[in-house]
C-alpha atoms as a PDB file:
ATOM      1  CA  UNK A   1      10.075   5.570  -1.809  1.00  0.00           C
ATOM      2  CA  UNK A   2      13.388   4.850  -0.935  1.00  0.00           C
ATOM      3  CA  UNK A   3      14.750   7.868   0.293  1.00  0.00           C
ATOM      4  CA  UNK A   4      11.714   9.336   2.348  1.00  0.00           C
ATOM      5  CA  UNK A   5      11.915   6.754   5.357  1.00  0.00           C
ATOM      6  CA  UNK A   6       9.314   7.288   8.019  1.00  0.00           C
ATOM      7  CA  UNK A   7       7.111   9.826   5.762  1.00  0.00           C
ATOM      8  CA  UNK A   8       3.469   9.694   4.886  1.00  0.00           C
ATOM      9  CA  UNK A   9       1.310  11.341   1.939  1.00  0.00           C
ATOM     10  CA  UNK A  10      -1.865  10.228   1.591  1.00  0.00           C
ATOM     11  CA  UNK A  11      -4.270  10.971  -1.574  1.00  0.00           C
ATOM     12  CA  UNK A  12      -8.249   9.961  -2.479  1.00  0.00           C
ATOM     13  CA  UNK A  13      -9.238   8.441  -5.445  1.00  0.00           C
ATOM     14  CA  UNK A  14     -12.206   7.222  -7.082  1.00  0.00           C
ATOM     15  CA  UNK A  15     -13.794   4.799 -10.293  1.00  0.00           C
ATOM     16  CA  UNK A  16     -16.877   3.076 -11.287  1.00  0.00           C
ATOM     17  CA  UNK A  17     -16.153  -0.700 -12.063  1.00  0.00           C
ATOM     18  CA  UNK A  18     -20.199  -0.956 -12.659  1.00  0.00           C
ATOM     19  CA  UNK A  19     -19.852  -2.116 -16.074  1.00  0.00           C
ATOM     20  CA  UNK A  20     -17.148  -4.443 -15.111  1.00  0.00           C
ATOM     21  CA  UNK A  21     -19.316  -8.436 -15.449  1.00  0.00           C
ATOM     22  CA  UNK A  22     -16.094  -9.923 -13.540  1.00  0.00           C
ATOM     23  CA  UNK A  23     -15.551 -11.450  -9.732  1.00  0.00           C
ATOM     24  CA  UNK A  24     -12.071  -9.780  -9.770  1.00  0.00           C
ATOM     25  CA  UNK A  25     -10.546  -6.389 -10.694  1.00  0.00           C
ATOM     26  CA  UNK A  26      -6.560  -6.027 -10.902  1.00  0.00           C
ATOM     27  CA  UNK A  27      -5.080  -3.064 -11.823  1.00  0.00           C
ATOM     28  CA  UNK A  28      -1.894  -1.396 -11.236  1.00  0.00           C
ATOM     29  CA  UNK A  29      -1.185   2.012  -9.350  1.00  0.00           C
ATOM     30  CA  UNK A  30       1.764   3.620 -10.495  1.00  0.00           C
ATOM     31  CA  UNK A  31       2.752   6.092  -7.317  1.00  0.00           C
ATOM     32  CA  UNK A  32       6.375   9.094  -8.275  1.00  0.00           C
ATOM     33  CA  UNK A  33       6.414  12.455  -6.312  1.00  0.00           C
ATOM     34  CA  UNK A  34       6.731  15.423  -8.115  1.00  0.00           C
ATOM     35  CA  UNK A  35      10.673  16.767  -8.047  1.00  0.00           C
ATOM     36  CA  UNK A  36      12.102  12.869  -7.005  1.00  0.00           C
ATOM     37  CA  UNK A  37      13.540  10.382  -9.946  1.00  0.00           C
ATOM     38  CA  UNK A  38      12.582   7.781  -8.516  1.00  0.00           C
ATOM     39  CA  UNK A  39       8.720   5.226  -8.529  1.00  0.00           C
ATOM     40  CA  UNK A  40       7.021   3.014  -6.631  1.00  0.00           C
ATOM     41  CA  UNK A  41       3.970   0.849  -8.531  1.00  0.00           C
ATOM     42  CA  UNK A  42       2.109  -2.109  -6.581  1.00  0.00           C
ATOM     43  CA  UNK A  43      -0.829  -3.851  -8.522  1.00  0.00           C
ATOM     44  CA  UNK A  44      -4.158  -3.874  -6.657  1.00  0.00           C
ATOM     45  CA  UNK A  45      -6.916  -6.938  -7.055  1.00  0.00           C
ATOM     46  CA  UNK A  46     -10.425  -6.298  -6.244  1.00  0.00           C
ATOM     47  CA  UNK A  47     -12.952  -8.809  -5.815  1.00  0.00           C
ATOM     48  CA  UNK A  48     -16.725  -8.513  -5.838  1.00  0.00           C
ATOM     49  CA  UNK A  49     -18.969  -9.538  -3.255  1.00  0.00           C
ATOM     50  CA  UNK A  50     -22.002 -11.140  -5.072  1.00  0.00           C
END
């Protein structure tokens, strides 16, 4: 965010799009660290391989 210049947090996450028919997947990750006021969200497209 805009006040943490230079640091790094990482995190692992996981979901099952199996039951999703479609070539492409967009979806938006909403990112806010606990104890700052202030967000970061940047949408994400996926696209299958077939």
């Amino acid at each position: 965010m805009n006040n943490l210049y230079g640091s790094k947090a990482e995190t692992v996450f996981e979901f099952n799009a199996d039951l999703f028919d479609g070539a492409k997947l967009e979806f938006i990750v909403d990112v806010s660290l606990a104890g700052r006021h202030s967000s970061g969200s940047m949408k994400v497209t996926l696209m299958r391989n077939n």
